[in-house]
Protein backbone atom coordinates (compact mmCIF):
# COMPACT_ATOMS: atom_id res chain seq x y z
CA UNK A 1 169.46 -233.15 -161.34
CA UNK A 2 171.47 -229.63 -162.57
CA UNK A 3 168.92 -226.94 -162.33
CA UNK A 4 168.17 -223.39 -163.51
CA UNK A 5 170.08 -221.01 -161.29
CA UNK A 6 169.73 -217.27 -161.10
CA UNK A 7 173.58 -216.37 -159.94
CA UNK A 8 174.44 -213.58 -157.65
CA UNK A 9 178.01 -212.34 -157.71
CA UNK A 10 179.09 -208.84 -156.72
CA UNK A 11 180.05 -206.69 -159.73
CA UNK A 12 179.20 -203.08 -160.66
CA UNK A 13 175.69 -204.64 -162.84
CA UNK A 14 176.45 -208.48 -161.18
CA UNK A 15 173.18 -209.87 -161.43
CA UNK A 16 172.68 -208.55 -164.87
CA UNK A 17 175.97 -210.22 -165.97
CA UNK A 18 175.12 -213.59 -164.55
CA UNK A 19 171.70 -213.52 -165.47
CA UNK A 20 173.21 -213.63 -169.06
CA UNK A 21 175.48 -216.67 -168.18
CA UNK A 22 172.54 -218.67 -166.56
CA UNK A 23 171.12 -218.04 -169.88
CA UNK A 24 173.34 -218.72 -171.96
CA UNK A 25 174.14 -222.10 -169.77
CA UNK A 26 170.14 -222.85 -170.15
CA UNK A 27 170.64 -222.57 -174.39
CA UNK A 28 173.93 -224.88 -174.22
CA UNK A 29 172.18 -227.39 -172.40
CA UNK A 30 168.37 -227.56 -174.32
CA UNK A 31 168.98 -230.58 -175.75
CA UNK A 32 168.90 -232.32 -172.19
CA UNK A 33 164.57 -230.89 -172.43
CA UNK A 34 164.05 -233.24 -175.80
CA UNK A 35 163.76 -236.54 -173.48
CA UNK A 36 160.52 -235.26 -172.48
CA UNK A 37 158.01 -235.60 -174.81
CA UNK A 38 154.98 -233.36 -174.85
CA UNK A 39 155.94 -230.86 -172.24
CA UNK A 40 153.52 -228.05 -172.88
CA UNK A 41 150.76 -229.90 -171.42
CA UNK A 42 152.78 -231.98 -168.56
CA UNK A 43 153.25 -229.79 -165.62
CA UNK A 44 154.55 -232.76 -163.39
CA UNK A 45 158.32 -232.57 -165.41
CA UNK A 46 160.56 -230.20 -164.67
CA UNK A 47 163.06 -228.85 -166.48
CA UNK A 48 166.93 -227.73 -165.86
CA UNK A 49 167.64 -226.20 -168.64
CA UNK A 50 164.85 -224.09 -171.02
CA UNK A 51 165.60 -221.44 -173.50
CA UNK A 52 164.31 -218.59 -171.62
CA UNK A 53 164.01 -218.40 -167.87
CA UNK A 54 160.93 -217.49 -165.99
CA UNK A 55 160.26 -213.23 -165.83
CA UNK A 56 158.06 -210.82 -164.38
CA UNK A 57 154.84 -210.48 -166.07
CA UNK A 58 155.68 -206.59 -166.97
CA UNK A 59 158.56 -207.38 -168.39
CA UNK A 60 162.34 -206.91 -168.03
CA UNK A 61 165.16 -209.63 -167.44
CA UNK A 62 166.18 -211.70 -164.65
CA UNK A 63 167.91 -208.42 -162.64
CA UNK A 64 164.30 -207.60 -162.27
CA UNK A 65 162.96 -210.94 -160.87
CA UNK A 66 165.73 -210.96 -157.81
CA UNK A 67 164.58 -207.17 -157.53
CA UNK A 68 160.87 -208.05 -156.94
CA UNK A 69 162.21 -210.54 -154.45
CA UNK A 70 164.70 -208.95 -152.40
CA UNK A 71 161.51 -206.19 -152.36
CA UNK A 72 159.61 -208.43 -150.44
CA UNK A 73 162.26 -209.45 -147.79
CA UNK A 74 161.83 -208.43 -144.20
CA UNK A 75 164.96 -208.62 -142.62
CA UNK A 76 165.04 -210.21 -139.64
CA UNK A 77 166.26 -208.26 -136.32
CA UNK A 78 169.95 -210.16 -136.90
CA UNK A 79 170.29 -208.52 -139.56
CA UNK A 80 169.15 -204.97 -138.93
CA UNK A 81 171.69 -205.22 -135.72
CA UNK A 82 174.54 -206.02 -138.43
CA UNK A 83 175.10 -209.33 -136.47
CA UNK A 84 174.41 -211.15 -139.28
CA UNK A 85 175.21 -210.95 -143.35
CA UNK A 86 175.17 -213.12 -146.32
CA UNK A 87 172.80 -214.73 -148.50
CA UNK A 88 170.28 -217.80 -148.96
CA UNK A 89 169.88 -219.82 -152.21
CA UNK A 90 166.23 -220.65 -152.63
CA UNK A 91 165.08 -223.51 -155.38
CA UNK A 92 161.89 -223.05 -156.21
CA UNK A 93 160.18 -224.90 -158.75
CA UNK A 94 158.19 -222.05 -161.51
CA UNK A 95 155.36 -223.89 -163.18
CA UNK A 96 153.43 -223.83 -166.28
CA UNK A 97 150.62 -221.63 -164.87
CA UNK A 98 153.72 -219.16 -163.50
CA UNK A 99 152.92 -219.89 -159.64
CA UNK A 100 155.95 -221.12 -157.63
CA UNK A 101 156.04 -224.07 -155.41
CA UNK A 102 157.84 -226.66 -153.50
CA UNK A 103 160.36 -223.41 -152.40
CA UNK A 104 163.04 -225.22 -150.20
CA UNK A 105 166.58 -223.46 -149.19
CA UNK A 106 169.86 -225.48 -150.67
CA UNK A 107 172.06 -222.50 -148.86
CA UNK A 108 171.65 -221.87 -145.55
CA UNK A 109 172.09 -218.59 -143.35
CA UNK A 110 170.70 -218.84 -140.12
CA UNK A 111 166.84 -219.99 -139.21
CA UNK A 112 165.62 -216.47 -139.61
CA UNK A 113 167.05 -215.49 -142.51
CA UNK A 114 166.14 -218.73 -144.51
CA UNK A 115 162.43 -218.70 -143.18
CA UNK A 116 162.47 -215.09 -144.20
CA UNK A 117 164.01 -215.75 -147.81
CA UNK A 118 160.95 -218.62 -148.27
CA UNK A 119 158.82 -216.10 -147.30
CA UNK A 120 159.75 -213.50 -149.75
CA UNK A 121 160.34 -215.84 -152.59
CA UNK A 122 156.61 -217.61 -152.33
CA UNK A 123 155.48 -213.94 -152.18
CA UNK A 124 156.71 -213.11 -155.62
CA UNK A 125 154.22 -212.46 -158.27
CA UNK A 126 152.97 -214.96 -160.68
CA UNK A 127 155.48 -215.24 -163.59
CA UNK A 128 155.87 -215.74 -167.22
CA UNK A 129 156.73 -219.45 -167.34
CA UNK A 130 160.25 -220.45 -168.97
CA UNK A 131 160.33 -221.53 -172.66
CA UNK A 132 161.78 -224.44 -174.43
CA UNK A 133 161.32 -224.09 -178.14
CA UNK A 134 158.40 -221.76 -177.74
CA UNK A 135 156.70 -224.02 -175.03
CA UNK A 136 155.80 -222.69 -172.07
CA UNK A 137 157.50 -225.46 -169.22
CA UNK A 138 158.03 -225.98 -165.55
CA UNK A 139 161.31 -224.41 -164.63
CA UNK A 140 163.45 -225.38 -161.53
CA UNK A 141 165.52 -222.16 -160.34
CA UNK A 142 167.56 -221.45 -157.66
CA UNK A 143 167.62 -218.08 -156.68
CA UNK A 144 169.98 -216.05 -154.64
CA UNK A 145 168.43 -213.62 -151.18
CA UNK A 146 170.90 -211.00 -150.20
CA UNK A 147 170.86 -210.12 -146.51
CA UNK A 148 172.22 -207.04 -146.02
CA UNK A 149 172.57 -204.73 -142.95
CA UNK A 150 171.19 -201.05 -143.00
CA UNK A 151 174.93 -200.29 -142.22
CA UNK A 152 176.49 -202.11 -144.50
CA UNK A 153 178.80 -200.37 -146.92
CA UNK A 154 179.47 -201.55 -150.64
CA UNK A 155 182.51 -201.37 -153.11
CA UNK A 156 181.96 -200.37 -156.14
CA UNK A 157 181.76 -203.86 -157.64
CA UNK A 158 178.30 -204.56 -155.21
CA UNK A 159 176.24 -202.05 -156.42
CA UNK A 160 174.05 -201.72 -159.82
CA UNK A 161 174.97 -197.62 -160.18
CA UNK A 162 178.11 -196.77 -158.00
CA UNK A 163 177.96 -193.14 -156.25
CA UNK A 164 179.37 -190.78 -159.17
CA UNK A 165 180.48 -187.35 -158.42
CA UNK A 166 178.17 -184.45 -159.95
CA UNK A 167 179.10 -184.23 -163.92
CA UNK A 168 180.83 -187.48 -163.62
CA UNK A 169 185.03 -187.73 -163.75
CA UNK A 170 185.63 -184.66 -165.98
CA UNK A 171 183.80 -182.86 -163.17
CA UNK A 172 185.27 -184.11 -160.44
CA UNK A 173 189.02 -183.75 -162.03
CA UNK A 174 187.87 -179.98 -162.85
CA UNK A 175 186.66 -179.28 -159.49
CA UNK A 176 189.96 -181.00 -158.01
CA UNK A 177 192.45 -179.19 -160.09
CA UNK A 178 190.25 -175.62 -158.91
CA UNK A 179 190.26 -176.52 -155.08
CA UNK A 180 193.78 -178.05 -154.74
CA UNK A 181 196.55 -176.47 -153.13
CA UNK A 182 200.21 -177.97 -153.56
CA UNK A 183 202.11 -177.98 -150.42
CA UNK A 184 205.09 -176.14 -149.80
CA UNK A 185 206.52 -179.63 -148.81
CA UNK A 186 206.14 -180.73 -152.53
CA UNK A 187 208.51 -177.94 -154.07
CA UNK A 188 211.12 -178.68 -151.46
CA UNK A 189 211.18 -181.93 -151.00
CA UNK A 190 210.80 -182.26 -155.44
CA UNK A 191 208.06 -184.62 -154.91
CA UNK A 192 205.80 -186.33 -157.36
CA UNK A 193 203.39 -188.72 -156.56
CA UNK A 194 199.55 -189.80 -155.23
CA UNK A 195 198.13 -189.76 -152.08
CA UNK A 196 194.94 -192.56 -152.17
CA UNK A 197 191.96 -191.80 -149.85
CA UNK A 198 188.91 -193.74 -149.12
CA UNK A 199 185.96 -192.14 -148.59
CA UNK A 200 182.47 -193.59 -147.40
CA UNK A 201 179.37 -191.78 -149.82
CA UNK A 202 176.61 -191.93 -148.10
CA UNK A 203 172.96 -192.64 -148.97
CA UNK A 204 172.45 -188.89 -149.11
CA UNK A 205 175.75 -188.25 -150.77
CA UNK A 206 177.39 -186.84 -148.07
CA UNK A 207 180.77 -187.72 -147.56
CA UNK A 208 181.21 -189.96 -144.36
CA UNK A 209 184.52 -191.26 -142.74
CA UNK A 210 187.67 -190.37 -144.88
CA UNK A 211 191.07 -192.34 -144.31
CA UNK A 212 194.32 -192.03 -146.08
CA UNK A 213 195.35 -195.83 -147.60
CA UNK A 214 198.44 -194.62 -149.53
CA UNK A 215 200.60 -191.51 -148.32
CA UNK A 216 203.11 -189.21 -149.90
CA UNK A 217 203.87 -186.10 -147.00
CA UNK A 218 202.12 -185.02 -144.36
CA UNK A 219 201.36 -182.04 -145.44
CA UNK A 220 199.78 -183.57 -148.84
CA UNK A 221 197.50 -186.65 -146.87
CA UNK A 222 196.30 -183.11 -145.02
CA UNK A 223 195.73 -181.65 -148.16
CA UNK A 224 194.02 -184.54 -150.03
CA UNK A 225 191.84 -185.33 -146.52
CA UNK A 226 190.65 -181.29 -146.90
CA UNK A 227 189.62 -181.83 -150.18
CA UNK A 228 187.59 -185.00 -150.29
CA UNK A 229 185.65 -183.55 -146.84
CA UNK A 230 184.90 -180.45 -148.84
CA UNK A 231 183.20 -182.25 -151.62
CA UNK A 232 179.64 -181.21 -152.95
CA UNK A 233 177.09 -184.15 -152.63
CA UNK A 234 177.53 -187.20 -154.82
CA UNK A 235 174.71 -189.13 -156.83
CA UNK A 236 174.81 -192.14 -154.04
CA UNK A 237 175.11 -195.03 -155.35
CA UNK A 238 172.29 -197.70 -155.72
CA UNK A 239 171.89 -201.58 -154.65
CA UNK A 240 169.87 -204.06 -156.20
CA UNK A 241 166.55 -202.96 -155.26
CA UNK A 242 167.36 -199.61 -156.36
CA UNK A 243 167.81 -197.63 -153.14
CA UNK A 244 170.35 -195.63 -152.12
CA UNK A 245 173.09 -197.15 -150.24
CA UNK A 246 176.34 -196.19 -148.56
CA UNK A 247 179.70 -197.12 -150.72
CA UNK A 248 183.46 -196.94 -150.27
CA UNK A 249 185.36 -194.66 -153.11
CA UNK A 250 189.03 -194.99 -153.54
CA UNK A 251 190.39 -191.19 -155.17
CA UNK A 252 193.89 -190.90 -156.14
CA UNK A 253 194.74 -186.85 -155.82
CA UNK A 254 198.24 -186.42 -157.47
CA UNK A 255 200.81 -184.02 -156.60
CA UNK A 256 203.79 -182.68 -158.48
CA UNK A 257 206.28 -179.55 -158.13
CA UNK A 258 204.90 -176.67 -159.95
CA UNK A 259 206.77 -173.94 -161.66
CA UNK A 260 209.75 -172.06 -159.80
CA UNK A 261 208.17 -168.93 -157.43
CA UNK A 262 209.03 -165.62 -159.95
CA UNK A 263 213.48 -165.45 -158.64
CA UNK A 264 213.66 -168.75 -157.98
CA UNK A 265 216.19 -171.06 -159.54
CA UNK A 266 214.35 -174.53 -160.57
CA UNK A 267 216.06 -177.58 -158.43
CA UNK A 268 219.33 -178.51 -160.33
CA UNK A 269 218.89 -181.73 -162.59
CA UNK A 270 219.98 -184.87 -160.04
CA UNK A 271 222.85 -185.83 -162.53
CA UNK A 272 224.08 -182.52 -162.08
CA UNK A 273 224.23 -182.64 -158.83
CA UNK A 274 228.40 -182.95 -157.42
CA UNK A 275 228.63 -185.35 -154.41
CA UNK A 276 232.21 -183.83 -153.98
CA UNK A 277 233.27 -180.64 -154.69
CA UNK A 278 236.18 -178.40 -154.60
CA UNK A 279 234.23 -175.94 -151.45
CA UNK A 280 231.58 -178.10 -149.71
CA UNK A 281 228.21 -176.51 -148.41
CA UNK A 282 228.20 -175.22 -145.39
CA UNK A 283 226.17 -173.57 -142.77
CA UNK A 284 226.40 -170.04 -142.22
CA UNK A 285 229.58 -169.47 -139.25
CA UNK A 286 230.35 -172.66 -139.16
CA UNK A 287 232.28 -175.62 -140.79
CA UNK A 288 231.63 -179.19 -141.11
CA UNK A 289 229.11 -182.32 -140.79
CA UNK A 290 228.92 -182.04 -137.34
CA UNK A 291 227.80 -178.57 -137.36
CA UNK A 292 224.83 -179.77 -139.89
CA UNK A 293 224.44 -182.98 -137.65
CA UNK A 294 223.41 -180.52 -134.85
CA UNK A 295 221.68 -178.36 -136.68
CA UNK A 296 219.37 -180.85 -137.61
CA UNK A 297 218.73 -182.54 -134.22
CA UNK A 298 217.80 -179.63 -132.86
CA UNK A 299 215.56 -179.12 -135.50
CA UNK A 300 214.01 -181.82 -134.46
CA UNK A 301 209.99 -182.25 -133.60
CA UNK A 302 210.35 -185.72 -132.07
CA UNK A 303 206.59 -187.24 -132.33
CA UNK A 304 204.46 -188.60 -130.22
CA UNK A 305 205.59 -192.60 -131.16
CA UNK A 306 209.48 -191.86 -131.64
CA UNK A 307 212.08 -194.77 -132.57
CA UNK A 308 215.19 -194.77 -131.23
CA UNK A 309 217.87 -195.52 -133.84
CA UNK A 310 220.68 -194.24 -136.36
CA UNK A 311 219.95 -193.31 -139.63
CA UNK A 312 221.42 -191.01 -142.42
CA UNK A 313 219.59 -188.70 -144.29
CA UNK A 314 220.59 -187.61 -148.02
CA UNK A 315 219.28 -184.43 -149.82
CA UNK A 316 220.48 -181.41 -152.09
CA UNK A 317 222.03 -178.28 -151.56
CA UNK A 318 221.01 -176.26 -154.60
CA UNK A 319 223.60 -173.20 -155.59
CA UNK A 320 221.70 -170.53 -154.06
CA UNK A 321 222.19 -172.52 -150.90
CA UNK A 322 218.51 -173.85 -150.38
CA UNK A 323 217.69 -177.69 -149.22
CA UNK A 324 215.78 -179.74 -150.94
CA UNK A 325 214.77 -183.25 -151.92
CA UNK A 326 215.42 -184.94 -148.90
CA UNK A 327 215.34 -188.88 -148.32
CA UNK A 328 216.22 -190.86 -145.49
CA UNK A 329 219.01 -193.71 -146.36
CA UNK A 330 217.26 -196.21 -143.75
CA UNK A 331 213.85 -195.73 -142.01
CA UNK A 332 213.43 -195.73 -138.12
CA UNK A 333 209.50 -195.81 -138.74
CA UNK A 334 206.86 -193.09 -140.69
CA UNK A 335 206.61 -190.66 -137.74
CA UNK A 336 210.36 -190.40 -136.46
CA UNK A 337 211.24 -190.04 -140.84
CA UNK A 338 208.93 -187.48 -141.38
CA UNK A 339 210.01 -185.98 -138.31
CA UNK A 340 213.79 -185.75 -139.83
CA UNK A 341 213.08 -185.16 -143.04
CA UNK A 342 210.87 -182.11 -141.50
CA UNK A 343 213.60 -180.58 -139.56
CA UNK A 344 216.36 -180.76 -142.71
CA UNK A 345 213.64 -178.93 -144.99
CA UNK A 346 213.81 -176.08 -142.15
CA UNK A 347 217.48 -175.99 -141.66
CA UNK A 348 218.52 -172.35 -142.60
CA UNK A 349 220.23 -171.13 -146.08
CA UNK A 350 223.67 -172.91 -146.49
CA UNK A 351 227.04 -170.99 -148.11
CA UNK A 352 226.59 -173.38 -151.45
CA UNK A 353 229.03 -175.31 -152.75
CA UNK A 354 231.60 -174.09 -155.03
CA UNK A 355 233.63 -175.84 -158.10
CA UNK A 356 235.92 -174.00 -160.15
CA UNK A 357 235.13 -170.78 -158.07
CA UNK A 358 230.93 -171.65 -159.39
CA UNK A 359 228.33 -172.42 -157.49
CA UNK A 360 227.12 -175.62 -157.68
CA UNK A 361 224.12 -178.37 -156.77
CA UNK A 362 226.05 -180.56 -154.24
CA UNK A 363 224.42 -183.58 -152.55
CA UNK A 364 225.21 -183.82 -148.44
CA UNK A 365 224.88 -187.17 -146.62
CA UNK A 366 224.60 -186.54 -143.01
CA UNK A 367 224.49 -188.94 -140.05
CA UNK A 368 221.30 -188.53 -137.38
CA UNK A 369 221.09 -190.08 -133.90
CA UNK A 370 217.51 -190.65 -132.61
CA UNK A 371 218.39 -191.72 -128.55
CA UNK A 372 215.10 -191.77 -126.81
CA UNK A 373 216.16 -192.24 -122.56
């Protein structure tokens, strides 16, 4: 026999959604009920499909029924310890009168958490029976029991409310555009781009353990990590049973060049930028690539994890000599590139290159040995 079943699916309002579906499947299928006869007064059928599912006797839809339920769960000590999570189905048969019976578990979990989902299901509170054609019926549902550690942390498509920052997004891009500070490293290096951070909100709204999950420099991860630990408290966000719970936020914080410092010629446009010109850049008292090779390497802050390897690296000498927008041609790992790409951002003021007696944007390509013994 198909019976009534009260879905559960994560979404940001799941059992609200699905609660619709189930009810909309119960209208599809009413025409199954006709075989009957004279249900009102014939509590030993059941039905599978009805036009309105069993609710609370105060009111409100079928989010509110699993509420009351999950209410009246006591999790068992598996649970609480985080060794166990998931969820029982429990069909329970909802009769004429409203009083459940014959609750049996079609989904198991473990022994203690289906004895404890029986337990909290034949505690519910007597109901408004389910309808067919304005007859009050016996209704068979199945009903989902969430089992949930104290430490368990949502996404944003488990909860009813997810956390929201104070004022909501206009707030929180306000308050990011006031705190933010764009990196040196940005200007130089002409970068544009995200860096993606989750964040834990507690039940209190703190903020709780930060990592980056999508990185543009050093220097702006550092920047974007500052930010999100310096946040105000957040409106947590709530689970089904309307209590606070921790929940994992993604932010994007974006960072682009601003405009020139006041003397400062803007980077050169990259297709007018010379790859060979009449002078080439140089350093300052002395001439050639291996003079920049050097300089760089002993530039050089190797990290902790270094790669041993060849590489190139690529970036601009602008005409009033300064570096920027550098990029590696082939990657010997994150730490050792950002390590490179570091030390050619602190190489000193070049003689720029010249064409037709003018300075000009000219971009270097310079070979880099990474020998680790």
């Amino acid at each position: 026999m198909d019976f009534c079943s009260i879905p559960f699916r994560p979404h940001g309002g799941w059992l609200r959604r699905l609660f619709v579906g189930g009810l909309l499947l119960a209208i599809a299928h009413s025409a199954a009920a006709q075989r009957y006869g004279q249900y009102a007064t014939d509590t030993s059928q059941v039905f599978s499909y009805v036009d309105q599912l069993p609710t609370l006797p105060d009111g409100g839809d079928n989010v509110a029924l699993v509420k009351a339920i999950q209410k009246q769960l006591q999790l068992p000590a598996e649970v609480r310890e985080g060794r166990v999570e998931g969820r029982v189905f429990v069909r329970v048969v909802v009769g004429v009168s409203g009083v459940g019976r014959k609750a049996t578990v079609v989904q198991s979990l473990s022994p203690a958490c289906d004895a404890a989902a029986l337990a909290a299901v034949r505690r519910m509170p007597r109901l408004l029976p389910g309808l067919y054609q304005g007859q009050p019926v016996a209704t068979l549902l199945t009903i989902p029991v969430m089992f949930l550690s104290p430490r368990h942390v949502f996404v944003a498509n488990e909860v009813a409310r997810p956390a929201r920052f104070p004022g909501g997004d206009a707030a929180l891009e306000a308050w990011l555009l006031q705190h933010k500070t764009v990196p040196a490293e940005v200007q130089q290096r002409d970068l544009q781009g995200r860096v993606s951070v989750r964040l834990v909100v507690k039940p209190d709204g703190r903020v709780g353990a930060t990592e980056v999950i999508n990185s543009l420099c050093p220097s702006c991860d550092d920047e974007a990590l500052r930010l999100v630990r310096s946040f105000p408290r957040w409106q947590p966000a709530l689970g089904y049973d309307d209590q606070p719970v921790a929940q994992y936020q993604v932010l994007h914080i974006w960072f682009r060049p601003g405009p020139p410092a006041a003397g400062v010629a803007p980077p050169v446009p990259e297709n007018q930028v010379f790859s060979q010109v009449e002078q080439m850049p140089g350093l300052p008292g002395s001439v050639g690539e291996a003079a920049i090779q050097t300089a760089i390497q002993e530039l050089i802050h190797y990290p902790e994890h270094v790669v041993s390897g060849d590489t190139r690296v690529s970036f601009v000498v602008e005409p009033d000599g300064r570096v920027t927008r550098p990029v590696l041609l082939n990657s010997l790992g994150t730490s050792t590139d950002e390590a490179i790409l570091d030390a050619v951002l602190r190489l000193p003021r070049f003689e720029p290159g010249r064409q037709r007696g003018q300075a000009v944007a000219v971009r270097l390509r310079v070979p880099v040995s990474i020998q680790i013994h």
